[in-house]
Protein backbone atom coordinates (compact mmCIF):
# COMPACT_ATOMS: atom_id res chain seq x y z
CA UNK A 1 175.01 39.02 -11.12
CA UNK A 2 176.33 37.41 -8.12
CA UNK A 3 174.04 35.57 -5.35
CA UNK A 4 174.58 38.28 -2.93
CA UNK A 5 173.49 41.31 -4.78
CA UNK A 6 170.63 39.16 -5.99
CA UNK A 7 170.07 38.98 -2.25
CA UNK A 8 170.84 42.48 -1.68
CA UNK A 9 168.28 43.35 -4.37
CA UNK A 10 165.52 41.06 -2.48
CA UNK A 11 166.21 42.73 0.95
CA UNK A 12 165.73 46.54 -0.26
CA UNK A 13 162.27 45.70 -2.33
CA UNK A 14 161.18 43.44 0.75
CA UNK A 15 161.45 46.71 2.71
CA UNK A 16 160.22 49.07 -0.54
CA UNK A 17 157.18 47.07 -1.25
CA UNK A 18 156.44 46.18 2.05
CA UNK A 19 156.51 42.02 1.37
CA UNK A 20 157.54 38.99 3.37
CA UNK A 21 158.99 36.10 1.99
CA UNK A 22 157.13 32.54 3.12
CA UNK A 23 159.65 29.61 1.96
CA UNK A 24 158.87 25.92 2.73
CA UNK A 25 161.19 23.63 4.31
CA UNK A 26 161.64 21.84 0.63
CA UNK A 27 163.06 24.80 -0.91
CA UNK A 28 166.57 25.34 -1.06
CA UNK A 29 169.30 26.12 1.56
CA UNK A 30 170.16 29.94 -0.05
CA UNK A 31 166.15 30.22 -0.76
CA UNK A 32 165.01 29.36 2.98
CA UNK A 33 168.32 31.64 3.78
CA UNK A 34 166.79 34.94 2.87
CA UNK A 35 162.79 34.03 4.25
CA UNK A 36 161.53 35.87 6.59
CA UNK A 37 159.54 32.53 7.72
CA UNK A 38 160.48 28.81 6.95
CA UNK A 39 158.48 25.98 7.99
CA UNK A 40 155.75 23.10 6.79
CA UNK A 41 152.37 23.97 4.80
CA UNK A 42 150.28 24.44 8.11
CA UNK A 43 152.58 26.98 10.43
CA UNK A 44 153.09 28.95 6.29
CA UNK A 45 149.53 28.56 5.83
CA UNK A 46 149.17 30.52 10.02
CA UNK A 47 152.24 33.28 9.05
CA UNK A 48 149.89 34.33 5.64
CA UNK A 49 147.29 34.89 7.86
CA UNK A 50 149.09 36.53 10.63
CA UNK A 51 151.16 39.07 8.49
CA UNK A 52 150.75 42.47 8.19
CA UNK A 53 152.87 42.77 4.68
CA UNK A 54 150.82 43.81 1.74
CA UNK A 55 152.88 41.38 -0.61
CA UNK A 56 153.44 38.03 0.29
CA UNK A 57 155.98 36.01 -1.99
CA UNK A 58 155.58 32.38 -1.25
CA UNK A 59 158.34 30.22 -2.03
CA UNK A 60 156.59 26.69 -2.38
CA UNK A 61 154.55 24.95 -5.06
CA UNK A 62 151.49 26.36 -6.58
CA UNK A 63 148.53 24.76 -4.00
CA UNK A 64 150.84 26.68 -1.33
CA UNK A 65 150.73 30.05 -2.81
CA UNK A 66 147.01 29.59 -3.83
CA UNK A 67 146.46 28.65 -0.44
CA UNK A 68 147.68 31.83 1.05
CA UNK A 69 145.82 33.49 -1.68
CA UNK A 70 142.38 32.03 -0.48
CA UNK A 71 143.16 32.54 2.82
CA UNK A 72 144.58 36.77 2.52
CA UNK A 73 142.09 37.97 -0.61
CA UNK A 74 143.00 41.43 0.64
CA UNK A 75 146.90 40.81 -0.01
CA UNK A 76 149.12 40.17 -3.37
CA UNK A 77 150.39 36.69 -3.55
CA UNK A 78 153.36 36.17 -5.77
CA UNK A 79 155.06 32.64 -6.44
CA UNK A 80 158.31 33.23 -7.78
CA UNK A 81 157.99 30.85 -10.63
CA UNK A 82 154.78 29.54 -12.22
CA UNK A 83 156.19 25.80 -13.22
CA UNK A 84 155.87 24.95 -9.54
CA UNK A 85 153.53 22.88 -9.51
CA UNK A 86 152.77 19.41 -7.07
CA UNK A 87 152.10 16.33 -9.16
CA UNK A 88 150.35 14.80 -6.06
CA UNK A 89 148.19 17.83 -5.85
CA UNK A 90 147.02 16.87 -10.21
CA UNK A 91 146.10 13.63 -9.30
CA UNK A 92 142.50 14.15 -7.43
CA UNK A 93 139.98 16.23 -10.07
CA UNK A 94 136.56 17.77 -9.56
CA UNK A 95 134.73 15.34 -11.29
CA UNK A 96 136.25 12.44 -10.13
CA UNK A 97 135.64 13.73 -6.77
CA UNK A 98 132.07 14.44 -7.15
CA UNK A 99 131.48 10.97 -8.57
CA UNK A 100 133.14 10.10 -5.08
CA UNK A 101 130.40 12.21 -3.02
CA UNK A 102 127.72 10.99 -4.82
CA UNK A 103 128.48 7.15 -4.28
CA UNK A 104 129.48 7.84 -0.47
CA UNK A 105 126.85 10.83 0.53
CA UNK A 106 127.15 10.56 4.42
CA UNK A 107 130.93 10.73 4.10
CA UNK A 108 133.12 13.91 5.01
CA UNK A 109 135.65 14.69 2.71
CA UNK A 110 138.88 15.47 4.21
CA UNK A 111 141.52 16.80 1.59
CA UNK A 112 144.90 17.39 2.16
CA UNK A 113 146.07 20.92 1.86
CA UNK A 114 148.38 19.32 -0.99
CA UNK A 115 145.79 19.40 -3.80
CA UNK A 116 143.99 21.98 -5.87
CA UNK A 117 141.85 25.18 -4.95
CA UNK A 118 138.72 23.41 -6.80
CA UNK A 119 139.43 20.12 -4.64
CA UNK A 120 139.12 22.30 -1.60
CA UNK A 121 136.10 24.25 -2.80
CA UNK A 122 134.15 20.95 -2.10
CA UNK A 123 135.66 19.66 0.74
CA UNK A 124 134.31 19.92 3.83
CA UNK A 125 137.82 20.65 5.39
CA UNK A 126 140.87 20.57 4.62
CA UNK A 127 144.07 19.00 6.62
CA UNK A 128 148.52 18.60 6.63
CA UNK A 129 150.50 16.05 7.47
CA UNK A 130 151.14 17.78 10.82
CA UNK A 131 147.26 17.43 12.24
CA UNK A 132 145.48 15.19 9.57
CA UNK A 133 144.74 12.72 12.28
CA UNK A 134 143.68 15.21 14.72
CA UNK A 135 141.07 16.70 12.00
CA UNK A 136 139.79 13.29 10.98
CA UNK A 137 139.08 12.17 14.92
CA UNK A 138 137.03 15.64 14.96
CA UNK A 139 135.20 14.75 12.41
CA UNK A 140 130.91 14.03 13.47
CA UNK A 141 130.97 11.80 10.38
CA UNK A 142 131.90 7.83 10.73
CA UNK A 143 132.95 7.50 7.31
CA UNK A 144 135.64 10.21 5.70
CA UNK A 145 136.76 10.27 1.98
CA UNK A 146 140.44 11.30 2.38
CA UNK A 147 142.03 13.00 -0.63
CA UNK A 148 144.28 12.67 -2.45
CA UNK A 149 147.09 11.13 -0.62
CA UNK A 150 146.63 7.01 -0.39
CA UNK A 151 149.74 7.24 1.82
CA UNK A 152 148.95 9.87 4.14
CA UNK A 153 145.19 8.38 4.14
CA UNK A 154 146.65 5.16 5.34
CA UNK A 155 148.93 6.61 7.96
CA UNK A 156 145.36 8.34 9.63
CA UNK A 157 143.51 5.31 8.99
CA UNK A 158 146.01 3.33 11.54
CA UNK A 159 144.64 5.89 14.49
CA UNK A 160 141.43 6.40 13.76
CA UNK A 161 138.01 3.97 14.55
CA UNK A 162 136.47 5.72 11.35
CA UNK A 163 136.04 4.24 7.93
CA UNK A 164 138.89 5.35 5.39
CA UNK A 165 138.15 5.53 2.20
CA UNK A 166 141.31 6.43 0.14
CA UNK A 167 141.94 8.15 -3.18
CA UNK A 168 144.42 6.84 -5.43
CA UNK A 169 147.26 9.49 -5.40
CA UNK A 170 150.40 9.60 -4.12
CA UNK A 171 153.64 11.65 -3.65
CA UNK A 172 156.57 10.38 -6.05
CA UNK A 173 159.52 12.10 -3.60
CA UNK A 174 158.57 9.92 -0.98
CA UNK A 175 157.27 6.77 -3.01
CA UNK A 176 161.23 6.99 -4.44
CA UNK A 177 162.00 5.91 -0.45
CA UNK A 178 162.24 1.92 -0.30
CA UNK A 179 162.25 0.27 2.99
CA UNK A 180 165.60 -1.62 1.22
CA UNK A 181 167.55 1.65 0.89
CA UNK A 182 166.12 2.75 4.38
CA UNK A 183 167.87 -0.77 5.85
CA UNK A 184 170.93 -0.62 3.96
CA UNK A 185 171.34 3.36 5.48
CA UNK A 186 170.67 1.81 8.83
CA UNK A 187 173.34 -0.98 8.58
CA UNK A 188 175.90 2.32 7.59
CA UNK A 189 174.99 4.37 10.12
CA UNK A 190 173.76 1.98 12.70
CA UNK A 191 173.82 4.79 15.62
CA UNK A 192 170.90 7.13 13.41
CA UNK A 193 167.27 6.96 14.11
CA UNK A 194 165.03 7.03 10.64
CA UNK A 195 162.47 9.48 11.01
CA UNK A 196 159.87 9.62 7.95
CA UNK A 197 157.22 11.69 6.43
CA UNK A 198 153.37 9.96 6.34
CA UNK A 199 153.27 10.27 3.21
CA UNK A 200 155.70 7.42 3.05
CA UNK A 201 154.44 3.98 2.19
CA UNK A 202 153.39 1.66 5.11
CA UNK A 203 156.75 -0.95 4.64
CA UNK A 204 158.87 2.38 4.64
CA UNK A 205 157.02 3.90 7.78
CA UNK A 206 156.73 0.88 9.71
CA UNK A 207 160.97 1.09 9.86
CA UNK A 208 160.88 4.60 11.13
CA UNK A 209 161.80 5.31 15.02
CA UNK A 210 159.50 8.00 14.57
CA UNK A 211 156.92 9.88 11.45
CA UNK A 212 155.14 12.73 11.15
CA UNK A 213 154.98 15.98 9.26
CA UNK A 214 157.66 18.32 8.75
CA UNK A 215 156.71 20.19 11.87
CA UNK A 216 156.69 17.28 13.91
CA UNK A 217 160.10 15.92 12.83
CA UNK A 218 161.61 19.05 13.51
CA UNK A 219 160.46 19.51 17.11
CA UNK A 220 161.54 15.32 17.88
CA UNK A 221 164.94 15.82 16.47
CA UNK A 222 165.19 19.06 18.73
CA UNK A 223 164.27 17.38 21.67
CA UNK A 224 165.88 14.26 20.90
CA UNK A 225 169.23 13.40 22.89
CA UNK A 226 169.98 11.33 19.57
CA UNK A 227 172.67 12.42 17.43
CA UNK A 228 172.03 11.14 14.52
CA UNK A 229 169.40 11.01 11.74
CA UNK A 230 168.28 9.26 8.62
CA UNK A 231 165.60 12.24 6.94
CA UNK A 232 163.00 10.17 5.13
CA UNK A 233 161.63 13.15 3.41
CA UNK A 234 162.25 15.79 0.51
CA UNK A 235 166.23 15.94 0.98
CA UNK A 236 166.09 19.72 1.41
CA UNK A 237 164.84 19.68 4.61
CA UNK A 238 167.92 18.40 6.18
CA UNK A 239 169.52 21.39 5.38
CA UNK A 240 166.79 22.93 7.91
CA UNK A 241 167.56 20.54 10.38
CA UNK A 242 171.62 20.75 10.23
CA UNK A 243 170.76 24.77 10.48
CA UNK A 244 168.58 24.03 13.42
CA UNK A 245 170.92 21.58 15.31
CA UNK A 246 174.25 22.17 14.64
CA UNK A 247 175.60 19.43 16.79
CA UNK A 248 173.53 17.03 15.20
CA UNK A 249 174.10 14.77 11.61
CA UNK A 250 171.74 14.34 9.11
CA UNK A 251 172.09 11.96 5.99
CA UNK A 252 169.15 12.41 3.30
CA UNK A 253 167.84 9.25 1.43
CA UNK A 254 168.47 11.14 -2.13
CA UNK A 255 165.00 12.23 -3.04
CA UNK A 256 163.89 15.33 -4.68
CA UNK A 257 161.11 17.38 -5.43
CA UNK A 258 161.02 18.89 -9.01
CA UNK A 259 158.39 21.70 -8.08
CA UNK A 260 160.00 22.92 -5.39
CA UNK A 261 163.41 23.49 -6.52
CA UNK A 262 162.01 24.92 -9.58
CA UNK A 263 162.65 28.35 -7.59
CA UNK A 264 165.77 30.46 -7.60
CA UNK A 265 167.21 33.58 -5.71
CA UNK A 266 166.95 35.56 -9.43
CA UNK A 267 163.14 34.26 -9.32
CA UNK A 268 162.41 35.51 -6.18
CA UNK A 269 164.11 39.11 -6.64
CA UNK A 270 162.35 39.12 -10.28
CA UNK A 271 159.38 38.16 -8.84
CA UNK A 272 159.51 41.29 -5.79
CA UNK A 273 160.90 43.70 -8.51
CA UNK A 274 157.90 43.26 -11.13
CA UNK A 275 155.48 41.94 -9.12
CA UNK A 276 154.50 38.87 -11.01
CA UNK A 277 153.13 35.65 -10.95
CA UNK A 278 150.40 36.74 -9.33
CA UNK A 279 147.83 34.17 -7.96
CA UNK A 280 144.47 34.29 -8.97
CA UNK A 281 141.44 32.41 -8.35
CA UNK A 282 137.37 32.45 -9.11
CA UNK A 283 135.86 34.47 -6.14
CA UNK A 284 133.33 31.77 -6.03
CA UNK A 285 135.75 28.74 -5.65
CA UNK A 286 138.01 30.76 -3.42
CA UNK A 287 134.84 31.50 -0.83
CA UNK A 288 134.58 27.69 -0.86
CA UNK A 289 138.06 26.50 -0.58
CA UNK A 290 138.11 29.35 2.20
CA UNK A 291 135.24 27.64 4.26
CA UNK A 292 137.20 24.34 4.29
CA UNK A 293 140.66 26.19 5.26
CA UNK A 294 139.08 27.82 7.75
CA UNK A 295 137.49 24.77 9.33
CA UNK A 296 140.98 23.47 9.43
CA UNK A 297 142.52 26.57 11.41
CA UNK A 298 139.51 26.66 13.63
CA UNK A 299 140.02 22.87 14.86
CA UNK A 300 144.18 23.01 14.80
């Protein structure tokens, strides 16, 4: 079956079954293509909330979709194929976390939207790349136990007069960027600014013109009379960008997430046509995650 009847076949059961189709910026070109919303985990996490469709197919890794599960209880969430998954997101457990509260008791915990549905259920909120600094200056507690990114932890710790304490976890697409390959892209396109996810390490940030989430790198490079643009993030997302600003270049730094191009067009029609995959998570852990989702969307 070609691509375009597969995509033929998604548009008539989007309108049958009354779905939308939520596809991060990480996915690829022909799966962002035919989503009825694109964007980072945050402005997803605001359109699952927002929509009226009964059946919400969310084109991401598995936190993602769980997310929008926690958040819409009401609504069918469907992720198109269950491998997805986020190896950052495996590296903070519930034990090891507890172990954490217990030796830091006055300390908020702050976890990044990228980790698990139990991780969230005892956080006290939760927080993206996009306003993760914003949530932790909220915060009436001095002292915040940020999980699970070290990176991303790091990057907030730089703007923020509270005490840091960082898990151990990390993203491997953006550990794969080296401030040496970074330089050498410079010296070949010497006119491009580097802009560069926080979840970057420090040597790799501190050569960026300018970092910040998905969301935030999208709205600079709009705004931007710069032509040109070294993408320190998941290489997918410069196909966003080139769609976004035509008259603009983009050269990615050759890193890739597994998990999210795990997805294809026959996944997502297969997914619509039989609705599976669904998401599902204990009522009891979703009402907690939900509390510290909530606390997020309240204070962004």
């Amino acid at each position: 079956m070609t691509d375009q009847s597969i995509i033929q076949d998604i548009n008539r059961l989007k309108k049958e079954k009354d779905a939308v189709i939520l596809a991060h910026v990480y996915q690829d070109g022909e799966i962002q293509d035919i989503a009825d919303f694109t964007g980072d985990s945050l402005a997803l996490s605001k359109k699952a909330v927002d929509t009226d469709a009964e059946l919400i197919v969310f084109c991401g890794v598995s936190f993602m979709a769980e997310t929008a599960h926690i958040l819409n209880p009401d609504k069918t969430v469907l992720i198109p194929k269950l491998e997805a998954g986020c190896g950052l997101a495996d590296m903070a457990t519930i034990e090891e976390l507890q172990k954490q509260k217990e030796k830091y008791p006055d300390a908020a915990v702050v976890s990044y939207v990228n980790s698990s549905s139990e991780i969230k259920s005892i956080s006290d909120v939760c927080c993206t790349s996009s306003n993760a600094v914003d949530i932790v200056n909220a915060m009436k507690q001095d002292t915040i136990l940020f999980v699970p990114d070290k990176n991303l932890g790091s990057f907030v710790a730089e703007q923020t007069d509270k005490k840091i304490i960082l898990w151990g976890g990390y993203c491997y697409v953006h550990e794969n960027i080296t401030p040496d390959h970074l330089n050498d892209m410079k010296k070949q396109h010497p006119a491009a600014e580097v802009i560069v996810h926080p979840e970057c390490t420090k040597p790799v940030r501190d050569i960026a013109d300018f970092i910040g989430g998905t969301g935030h790198m999208a709205s600079y490079v709009k705004e931007s009379d710069t032509k040109e643009f070294i993408v320190g993030t998941e290489d997918n997302f410069a196909y966003r960008l080139r769609k976004d600003n035509p008259k603009k270049t983009f050269f990615e730094v050759k890193t890739e997430c597994i998990g999210m191009r795990k997805s294809s067009l026959a996944d997502v029609r297969n997914a619509l046509e039989k609705e599976q995959h669904k998401i599902k998570i204990d009522e009891d852990v979703r009402k907690k995650a939900y509390k510290a989702l909530d606390n997020m969307m309240n204070m962004s």
